[in-house]
Structure formats: structure tokens, C-alpha cells
PDB file of N, CA and C in Angstrom:
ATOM      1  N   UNK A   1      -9.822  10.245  -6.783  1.00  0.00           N
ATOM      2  CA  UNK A   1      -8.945   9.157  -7.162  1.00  0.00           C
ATOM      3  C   UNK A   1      -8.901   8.151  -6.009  1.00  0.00           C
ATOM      4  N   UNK A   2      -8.833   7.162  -6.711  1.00  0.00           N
ATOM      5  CA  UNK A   2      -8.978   5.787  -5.317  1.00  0.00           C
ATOM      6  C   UNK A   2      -7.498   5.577  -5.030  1.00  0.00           C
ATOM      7  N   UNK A   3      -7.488   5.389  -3.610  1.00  0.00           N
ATOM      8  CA  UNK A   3      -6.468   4.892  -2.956  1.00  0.00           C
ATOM      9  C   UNK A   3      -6.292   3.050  -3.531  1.00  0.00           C
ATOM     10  N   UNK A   4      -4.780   2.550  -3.993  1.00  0.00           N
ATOM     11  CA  UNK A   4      -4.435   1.721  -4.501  1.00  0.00           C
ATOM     12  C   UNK A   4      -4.110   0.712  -3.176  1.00  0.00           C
ATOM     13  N   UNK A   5      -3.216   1.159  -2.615  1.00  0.00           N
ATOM     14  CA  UNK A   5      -3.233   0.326  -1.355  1.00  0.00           C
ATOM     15  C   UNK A   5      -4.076   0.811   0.082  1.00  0.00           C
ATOM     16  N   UNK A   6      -4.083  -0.606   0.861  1.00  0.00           N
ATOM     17  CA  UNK A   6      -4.711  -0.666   2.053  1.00  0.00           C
ATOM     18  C   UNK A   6      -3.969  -1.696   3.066  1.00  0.00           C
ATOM     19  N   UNK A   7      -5.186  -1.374   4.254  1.00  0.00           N
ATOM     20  CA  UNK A   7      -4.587  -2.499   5.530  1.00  0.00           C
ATOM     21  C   UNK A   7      -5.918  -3.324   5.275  1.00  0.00           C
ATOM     22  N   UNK A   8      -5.408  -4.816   5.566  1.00  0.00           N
ATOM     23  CA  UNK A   8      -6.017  -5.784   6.208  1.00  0.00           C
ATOM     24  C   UNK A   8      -5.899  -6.040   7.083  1.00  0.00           C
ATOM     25  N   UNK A   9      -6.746  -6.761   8.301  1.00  0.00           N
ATOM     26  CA  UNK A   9      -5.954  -7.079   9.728  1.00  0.00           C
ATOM     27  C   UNK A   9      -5.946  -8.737   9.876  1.00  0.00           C
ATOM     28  N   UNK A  10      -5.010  -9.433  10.005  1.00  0.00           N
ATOM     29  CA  UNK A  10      -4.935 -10.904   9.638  1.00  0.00           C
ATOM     30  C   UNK A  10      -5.495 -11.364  11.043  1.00  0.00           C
ATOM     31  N   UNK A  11      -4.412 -11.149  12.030  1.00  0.00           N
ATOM     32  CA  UNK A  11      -4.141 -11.366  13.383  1.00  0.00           C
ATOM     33  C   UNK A  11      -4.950  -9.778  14.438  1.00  0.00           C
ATOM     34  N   UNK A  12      -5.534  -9.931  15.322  1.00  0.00           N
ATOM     35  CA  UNK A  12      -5.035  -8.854  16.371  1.00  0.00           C
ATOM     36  C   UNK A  12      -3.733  -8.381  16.183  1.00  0.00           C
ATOM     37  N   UNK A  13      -3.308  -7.091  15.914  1.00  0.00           N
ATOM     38  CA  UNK A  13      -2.072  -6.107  15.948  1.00  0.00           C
ATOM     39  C   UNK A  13      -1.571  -6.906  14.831  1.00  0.00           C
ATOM     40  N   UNK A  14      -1.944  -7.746  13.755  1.00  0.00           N
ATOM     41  CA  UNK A  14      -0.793  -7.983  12.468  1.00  0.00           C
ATOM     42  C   UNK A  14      -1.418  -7.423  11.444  1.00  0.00           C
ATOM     43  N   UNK A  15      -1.067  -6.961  10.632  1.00  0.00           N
ATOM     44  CA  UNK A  15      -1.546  -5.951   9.412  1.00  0.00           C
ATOM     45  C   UNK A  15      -0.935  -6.425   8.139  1.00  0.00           C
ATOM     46  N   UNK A  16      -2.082  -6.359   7.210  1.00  0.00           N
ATOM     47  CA  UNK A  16      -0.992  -6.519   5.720  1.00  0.00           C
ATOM     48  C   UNK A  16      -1.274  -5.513   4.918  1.00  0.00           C
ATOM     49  N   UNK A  17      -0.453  -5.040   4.102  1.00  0.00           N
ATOM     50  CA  UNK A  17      -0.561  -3.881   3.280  1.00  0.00           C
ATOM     51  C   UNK A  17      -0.803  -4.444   1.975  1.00  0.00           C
ATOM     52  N   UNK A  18      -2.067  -4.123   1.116  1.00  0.00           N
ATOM     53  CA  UNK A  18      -2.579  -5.147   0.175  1.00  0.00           C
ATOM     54  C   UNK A  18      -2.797  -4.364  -0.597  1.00  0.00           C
ATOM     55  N   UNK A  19      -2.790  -4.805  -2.271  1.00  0.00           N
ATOM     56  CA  UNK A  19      -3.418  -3.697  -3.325  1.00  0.00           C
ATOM     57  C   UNK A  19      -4.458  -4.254  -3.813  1.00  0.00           C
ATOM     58  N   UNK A  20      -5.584  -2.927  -3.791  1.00  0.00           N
ATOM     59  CA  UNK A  20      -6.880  -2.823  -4.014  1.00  0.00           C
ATOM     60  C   UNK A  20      -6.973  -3.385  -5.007  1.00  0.00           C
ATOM     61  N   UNK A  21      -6.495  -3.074  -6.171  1.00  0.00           N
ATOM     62  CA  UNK A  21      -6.925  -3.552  -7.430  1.00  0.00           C
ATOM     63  C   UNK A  21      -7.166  -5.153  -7.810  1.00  0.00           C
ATOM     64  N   UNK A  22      -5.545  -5.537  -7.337  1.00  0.00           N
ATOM     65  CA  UNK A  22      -5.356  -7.709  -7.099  1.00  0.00           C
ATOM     66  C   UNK A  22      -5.616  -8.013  -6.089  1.00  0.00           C
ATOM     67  N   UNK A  23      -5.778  -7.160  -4.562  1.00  0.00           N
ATOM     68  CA  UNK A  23      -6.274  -8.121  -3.715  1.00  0.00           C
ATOM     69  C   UNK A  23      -4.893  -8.598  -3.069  1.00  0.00           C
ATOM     70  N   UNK A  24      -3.587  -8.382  -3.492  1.00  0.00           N
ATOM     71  CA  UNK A  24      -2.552  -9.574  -3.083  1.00  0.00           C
ATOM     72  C   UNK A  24      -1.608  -8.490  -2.373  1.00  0.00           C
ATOM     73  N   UNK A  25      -0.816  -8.821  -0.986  1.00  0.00           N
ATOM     74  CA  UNK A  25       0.298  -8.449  -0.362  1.00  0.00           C
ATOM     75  C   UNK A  25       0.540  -7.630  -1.417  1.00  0.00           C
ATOM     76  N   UNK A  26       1.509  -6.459  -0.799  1.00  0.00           N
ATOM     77  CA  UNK A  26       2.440  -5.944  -1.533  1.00  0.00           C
ATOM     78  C   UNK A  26       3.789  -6.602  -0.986  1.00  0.00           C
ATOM     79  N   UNK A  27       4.653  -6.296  -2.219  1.00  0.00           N
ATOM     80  CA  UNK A  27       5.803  -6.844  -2.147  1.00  0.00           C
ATOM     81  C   UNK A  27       6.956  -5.866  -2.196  1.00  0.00           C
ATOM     82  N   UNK A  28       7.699  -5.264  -0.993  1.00  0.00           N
ATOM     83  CA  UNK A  28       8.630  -4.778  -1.753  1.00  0.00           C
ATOM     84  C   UNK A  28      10.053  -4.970  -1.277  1.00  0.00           C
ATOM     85  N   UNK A  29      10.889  -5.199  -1.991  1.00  0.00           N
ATOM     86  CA  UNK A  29      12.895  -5.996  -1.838  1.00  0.00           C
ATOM     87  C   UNK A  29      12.546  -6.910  -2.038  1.00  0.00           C
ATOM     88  N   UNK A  30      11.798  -7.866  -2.587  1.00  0.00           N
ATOM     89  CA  UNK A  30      11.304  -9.083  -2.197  1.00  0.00           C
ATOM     90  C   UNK A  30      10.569  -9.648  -0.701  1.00  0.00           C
ATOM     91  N   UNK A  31      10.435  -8.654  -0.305  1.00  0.00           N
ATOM     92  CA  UNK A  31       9.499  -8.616   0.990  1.00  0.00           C
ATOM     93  C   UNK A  31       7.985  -8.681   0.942  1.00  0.00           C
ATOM     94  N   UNK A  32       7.275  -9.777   1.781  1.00  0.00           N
ATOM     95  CA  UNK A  32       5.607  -9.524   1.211  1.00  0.00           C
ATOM     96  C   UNK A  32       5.345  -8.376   3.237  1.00  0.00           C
ATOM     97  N   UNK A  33       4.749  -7.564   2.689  1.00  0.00           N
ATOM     98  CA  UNK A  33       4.099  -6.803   3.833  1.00  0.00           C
ATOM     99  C   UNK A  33       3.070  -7.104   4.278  1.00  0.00           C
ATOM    100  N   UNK A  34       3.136  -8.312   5.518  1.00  0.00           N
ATOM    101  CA  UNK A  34       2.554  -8.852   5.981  1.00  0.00           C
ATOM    102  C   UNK A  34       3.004  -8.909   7.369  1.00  0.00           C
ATOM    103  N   UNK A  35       2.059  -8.998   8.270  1.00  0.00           N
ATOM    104  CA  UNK A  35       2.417  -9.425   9.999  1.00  0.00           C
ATOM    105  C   UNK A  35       3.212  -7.971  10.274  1.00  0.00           C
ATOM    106  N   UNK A  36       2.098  -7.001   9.843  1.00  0.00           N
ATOM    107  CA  UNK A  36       2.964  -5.666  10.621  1.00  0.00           C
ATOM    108  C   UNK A  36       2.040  -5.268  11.613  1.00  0.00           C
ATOM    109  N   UNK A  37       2.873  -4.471  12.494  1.00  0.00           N
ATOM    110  CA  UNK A  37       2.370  -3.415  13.647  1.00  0.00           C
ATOM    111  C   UNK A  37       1.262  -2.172  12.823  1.00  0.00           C
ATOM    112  N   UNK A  38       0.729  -2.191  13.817  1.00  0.00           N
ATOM    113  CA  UNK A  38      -0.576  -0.785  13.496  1.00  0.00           C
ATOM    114  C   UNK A  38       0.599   0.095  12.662  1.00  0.00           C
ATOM    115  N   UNK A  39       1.158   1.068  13.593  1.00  0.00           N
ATOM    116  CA  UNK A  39       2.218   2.155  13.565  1.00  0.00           C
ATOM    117  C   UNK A  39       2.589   1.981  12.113  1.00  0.00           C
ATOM    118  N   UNK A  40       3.674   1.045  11.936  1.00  0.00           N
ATOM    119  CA  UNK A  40       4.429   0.318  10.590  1.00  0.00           C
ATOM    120  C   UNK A  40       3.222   0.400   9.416  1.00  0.00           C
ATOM    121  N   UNK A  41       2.256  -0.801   9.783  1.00  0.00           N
ATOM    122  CA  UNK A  41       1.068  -0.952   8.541  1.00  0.00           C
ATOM    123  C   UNK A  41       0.527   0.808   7.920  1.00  0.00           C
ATOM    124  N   UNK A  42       0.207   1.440   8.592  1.00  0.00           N
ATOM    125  CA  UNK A  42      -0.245   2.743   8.038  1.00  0.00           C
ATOM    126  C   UNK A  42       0.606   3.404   7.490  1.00  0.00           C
ATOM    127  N   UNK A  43       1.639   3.799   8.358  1.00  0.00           N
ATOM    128  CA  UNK A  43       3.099   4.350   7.816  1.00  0.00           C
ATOM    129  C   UNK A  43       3.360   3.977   5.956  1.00  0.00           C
ATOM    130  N   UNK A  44       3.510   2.576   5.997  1.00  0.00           N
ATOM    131  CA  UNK A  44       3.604   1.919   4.434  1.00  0.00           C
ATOM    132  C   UNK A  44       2.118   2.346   3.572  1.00  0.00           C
ATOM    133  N   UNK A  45       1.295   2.191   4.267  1.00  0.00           N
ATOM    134  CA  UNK A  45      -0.045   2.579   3.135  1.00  0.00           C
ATOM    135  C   UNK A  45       0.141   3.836   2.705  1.00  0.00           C
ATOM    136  N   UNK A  46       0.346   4.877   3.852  1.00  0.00           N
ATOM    137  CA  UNK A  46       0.708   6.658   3.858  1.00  0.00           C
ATOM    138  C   UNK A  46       1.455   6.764   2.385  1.00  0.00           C
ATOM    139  N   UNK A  47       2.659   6.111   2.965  1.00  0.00           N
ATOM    140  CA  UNK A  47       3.688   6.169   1.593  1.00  0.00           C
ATOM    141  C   UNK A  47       3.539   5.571   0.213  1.00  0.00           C
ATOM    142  N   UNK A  48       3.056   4.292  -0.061  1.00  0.00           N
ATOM    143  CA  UNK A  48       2.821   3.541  -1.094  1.00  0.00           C
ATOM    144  C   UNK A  48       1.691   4.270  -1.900  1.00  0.00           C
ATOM    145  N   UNK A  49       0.571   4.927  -1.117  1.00  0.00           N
ATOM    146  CA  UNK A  49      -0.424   5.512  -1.769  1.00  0.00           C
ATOM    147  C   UNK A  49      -0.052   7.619  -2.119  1.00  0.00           C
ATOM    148  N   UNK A  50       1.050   8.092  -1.624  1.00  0.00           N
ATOM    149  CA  UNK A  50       1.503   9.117  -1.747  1.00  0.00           C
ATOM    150  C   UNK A  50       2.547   8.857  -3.042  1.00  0.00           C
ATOM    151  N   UNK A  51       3.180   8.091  -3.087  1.00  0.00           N
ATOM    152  CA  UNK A  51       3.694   7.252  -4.292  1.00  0.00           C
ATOM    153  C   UNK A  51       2.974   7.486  -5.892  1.00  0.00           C
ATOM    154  N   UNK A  52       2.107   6.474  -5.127  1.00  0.00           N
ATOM    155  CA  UNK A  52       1.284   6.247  -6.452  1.00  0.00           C
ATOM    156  C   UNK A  52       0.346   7.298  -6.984  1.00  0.00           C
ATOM    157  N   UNK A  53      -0.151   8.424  -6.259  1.00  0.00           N
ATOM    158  CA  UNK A  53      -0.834   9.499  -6.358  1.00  0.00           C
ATOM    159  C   UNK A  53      -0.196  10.534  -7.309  1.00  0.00           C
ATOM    160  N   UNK A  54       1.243  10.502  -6.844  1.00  0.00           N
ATOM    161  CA  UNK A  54       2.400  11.349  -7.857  1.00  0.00           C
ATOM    162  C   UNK A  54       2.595  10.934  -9.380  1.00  0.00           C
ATOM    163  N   UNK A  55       2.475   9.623  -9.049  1.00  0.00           N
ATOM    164  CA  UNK A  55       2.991   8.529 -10.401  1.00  0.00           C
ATOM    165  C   UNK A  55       1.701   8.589 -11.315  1.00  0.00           C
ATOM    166  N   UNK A  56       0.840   8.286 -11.110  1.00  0.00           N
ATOM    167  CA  UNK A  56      -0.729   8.929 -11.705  1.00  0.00           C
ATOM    168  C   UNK A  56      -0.642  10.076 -12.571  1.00  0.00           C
ATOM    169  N   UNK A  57      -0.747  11.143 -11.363  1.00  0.00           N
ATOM    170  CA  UNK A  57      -0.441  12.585 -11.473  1.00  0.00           C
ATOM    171  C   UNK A  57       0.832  12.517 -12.937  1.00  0.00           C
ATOM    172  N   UNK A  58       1.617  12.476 -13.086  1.00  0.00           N
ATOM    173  CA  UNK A  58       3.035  12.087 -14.041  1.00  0.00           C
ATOM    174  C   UNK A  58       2.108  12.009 -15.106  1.00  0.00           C
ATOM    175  N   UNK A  59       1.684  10.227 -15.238  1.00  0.00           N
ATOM    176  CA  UNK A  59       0.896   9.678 -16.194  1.00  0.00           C
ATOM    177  C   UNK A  59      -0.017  10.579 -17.192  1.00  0.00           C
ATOM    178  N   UNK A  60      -0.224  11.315 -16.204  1.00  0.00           N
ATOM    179  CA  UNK A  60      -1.610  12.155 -17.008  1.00  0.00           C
ATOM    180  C   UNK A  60      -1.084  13.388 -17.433  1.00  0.00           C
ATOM    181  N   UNK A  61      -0.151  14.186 -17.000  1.00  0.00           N
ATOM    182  CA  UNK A  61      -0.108  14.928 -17.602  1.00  0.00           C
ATOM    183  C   UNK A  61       0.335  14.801 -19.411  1.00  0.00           C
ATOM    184  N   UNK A  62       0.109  16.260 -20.293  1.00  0.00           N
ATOM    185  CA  UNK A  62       0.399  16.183 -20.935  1.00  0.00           C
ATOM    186  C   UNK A  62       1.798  16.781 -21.215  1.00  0.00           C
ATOM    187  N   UNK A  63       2.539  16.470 -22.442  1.00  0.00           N
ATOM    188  CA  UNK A  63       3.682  16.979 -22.545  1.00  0.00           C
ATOM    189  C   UNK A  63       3.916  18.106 -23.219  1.00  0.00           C
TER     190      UNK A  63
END
């Protein structure tokens, strides 16, 4: 299964957390995840793609 989100690196040390599929920032509170730290940027991919791995997982099963 493909990982949905990723890092881009805009800047030296700025990171955006982007989805594979559109290509575009993620957004989340109304926040675009953009201009992050190494540490931070992975941290959010870790989670957003542990997320979505579960939510998949859900999807498919049957009932």
C-alpha cells in the first residue's frame, strides 16, 4: 500500500507535508503544513500516513 503523504523540502530545514495523490499541502485546523522543521515534518508524515493506513484498513474490511 502506498504511503498518501510525504515531505517536500521548499527551503534548507523548511518542509511541507504534501499528499501524493493532489500534489497540494496538507491542511489541517485550517493550517497548510508548510515551513516545518525536519523533526516536526516527519513526525506529521509518521502520523498522517499511520492514520490513513487504519482508515483504508476500516474501508476494506468486510462486515
Amino acid at each position: 500500500m502506498a504511503n498518501r503523504y510525504a515531505l517536500r523540502m521548499e527551503h534548507p530545514h523548511s518542509w511541507t507535508v504534501f499528499d501524493v495523490f493532489t500534489g497540494q499541502p496538507v491542511e489541517l485546523k485550517q493550517q497548510l503544513m508548510v515551513g516545518l522543521n525536519t523533526r516536526d515534518a516527519d513526525a506529521m508524515v509518521d502520523r498522517l500516513n499511520g492514520r490513513d493506513v487504519k482508515r483504508r484498513a476500516k474501508a476494506t474490511r468486510k462486515p
